[in-house]
C-alpha atoms as a PDB file:
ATOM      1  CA  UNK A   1     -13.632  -6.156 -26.075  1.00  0.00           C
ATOM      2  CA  UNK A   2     -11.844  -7.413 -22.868  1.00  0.00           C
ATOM      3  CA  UNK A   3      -8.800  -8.081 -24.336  1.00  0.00           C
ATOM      4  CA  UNK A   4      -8.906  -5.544 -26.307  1.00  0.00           C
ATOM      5  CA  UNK A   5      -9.101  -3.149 -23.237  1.00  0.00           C
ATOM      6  CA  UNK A   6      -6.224  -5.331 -21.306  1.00  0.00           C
ATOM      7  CA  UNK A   7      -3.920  -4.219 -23.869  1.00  0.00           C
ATOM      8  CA  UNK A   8      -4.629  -0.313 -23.432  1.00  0.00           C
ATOM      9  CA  UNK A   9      -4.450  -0.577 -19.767  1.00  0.00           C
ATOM     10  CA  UNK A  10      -0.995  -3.225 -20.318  1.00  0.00           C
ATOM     11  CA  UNK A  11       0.184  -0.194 -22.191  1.00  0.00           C
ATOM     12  CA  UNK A  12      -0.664   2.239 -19.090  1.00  0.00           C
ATOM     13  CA  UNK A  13       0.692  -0.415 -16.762  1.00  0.00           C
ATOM     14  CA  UNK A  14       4.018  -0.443 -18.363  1.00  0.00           C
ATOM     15  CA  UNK A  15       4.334   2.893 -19.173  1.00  0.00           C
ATOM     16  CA  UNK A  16       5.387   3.738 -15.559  1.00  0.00           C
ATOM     17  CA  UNK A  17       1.828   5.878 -14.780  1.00  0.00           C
ATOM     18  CA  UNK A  18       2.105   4.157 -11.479  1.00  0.00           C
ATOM     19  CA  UNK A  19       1.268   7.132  -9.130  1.00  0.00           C
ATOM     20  CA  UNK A  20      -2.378   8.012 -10.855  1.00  0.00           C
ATOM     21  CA  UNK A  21      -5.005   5.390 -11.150  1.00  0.00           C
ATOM     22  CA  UNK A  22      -5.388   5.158 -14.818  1.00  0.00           C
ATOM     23  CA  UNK A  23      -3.860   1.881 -15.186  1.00  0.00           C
ATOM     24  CA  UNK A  24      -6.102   0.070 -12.493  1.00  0.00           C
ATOM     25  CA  UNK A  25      -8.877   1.856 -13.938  1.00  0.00           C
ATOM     26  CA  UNK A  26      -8.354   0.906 -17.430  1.00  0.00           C
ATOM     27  CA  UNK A  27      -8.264  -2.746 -15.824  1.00  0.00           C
ATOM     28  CA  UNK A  28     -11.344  -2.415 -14.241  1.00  0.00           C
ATOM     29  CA  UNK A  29     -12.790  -1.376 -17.250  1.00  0.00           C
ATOM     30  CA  UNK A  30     -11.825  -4.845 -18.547  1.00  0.00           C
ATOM     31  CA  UNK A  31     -13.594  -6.377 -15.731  1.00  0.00           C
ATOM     32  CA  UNK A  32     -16.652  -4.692 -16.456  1.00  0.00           C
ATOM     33  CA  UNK A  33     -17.025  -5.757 -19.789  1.00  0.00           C
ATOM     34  CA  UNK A  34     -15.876  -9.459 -18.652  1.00  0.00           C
ATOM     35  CA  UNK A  35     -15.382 -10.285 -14.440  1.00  0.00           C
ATOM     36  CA  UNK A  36     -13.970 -13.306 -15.413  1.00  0.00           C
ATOM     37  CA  UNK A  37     -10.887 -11.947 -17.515  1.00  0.00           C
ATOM     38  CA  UNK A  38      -7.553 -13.395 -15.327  1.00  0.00           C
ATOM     39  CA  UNK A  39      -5.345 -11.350 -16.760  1.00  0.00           C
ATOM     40  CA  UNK A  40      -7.236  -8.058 -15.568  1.00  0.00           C
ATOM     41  CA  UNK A  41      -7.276  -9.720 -12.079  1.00  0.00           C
ATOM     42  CA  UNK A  42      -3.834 -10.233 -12.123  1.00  0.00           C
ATOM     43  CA  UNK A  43      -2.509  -6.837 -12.995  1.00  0.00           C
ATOM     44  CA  UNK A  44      -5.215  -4.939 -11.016  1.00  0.00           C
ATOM     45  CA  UNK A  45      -3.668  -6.725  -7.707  1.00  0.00           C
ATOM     46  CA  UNK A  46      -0.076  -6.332  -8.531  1.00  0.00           C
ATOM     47  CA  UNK A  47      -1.049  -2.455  -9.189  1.00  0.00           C
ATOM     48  CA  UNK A  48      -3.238  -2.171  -6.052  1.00  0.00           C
ATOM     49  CA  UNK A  49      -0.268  -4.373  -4.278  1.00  0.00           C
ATOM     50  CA  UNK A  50       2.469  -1.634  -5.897  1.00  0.00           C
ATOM     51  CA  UNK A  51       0.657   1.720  -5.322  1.00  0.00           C
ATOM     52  CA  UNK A  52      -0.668   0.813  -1.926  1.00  0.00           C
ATOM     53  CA  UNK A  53       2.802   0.441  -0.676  1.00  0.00           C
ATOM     54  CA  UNK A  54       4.110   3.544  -1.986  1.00  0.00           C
ATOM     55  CA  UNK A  55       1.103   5.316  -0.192  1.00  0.00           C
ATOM     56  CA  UNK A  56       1.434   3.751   2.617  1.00  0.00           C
ATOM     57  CA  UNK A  57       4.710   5.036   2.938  1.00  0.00           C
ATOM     58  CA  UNK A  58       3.806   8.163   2.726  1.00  0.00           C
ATOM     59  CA  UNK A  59       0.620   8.057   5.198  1.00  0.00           C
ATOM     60  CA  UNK A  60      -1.475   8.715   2.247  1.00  0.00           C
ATOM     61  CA  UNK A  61      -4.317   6.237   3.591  1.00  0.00           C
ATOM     62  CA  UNK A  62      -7.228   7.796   1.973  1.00  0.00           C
ATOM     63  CA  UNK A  63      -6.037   6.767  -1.717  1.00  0.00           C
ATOM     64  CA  UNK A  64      -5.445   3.684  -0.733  1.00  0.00           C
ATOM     65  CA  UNK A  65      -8.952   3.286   0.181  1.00  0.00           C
ATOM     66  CA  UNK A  66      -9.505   4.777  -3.215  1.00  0.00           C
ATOM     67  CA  UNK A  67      -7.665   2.213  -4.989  1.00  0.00           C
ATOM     68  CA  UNK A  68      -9.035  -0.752  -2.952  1.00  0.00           C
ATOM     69  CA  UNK A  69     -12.392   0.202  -3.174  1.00  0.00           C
ATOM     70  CA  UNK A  70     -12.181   0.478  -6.549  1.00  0.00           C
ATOM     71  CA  UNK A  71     -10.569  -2.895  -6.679  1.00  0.00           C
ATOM     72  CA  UNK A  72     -12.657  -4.963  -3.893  1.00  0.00           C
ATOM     73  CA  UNK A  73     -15.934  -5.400  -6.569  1.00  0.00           C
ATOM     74  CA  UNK A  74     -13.812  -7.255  -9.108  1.00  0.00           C
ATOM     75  CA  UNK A  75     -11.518  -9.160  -5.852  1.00  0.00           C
ATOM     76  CA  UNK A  76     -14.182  -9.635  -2.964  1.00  0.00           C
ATOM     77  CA  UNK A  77     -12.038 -12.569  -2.356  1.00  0.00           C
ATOM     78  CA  UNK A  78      -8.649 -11.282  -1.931  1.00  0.00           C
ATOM     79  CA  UNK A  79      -7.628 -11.470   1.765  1.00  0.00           C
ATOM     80  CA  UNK A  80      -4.351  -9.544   0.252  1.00  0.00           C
ATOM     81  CA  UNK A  81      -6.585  -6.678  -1.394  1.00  0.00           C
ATOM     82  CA  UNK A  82      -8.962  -6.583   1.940  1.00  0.00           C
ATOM     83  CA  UNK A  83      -6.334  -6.396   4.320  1.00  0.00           C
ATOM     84  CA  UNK A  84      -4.440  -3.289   2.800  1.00  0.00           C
ATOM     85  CA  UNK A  85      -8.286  -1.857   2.589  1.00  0.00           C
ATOM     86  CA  UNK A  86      -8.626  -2.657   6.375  1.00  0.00           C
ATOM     87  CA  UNK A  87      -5.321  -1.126   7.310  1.00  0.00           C
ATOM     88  CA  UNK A  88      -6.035   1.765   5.401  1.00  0.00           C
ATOM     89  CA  UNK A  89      -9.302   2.111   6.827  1.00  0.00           C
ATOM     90  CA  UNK A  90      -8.017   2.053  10.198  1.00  0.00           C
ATOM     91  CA  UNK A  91      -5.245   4.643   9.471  1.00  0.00           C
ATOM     92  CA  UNK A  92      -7.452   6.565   7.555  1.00  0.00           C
ATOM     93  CA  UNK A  93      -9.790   6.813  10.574  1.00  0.00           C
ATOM     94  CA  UNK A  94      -7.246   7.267  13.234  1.00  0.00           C
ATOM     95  CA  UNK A  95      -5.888  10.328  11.544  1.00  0.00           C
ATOM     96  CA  UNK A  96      -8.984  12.333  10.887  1.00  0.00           C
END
């Protein structure tokens, strides 16, 4: 069933939805159903990676904190993944 769901969010991933969260969520439904699926890991960081640096240009800190939230249960061990969910954090804050 992993795989299975790695190939509809593949499909999402290269199908350019890149500015909603349906791709990393469709990944993260892979990682429900198995944590241990690489190839989920993989393309949820290089989305997280992608869309955090688009918001980021734009100041949008709050959806990044979406995104790595939503990312940090299935990477708890990705200094890459917690720093852009520190910065945003700290943006986030500041601008409030």
């Amino acid at each position: 069933r992993s795989r299975l769901q790695d190939l509809n969010a593949l499909q999402l991933f290269y199908g350019g939805t890149m500015l909603d969260f349906s791709a990393a969520k469709a990944f993260v439904d892979a990682l429900e159903i198995d944590p241990e699926n690489r190839n989920a890991q993989y393309y949820l960081k290089e989305i997280v990676t992608m869309q955090s640096e688009r918001f980021q240009r734009w100041g949008e800190y709050g959806r990044i904190l979406e995104l790595t939230e939503m990312a940090l249960p299935f990477l708890p061990d990705d200094p890459d993944i917690r720093a852009l969910h520190d910065i945003a954090q700290r943006e986030h804050a500041a601008r409030l």
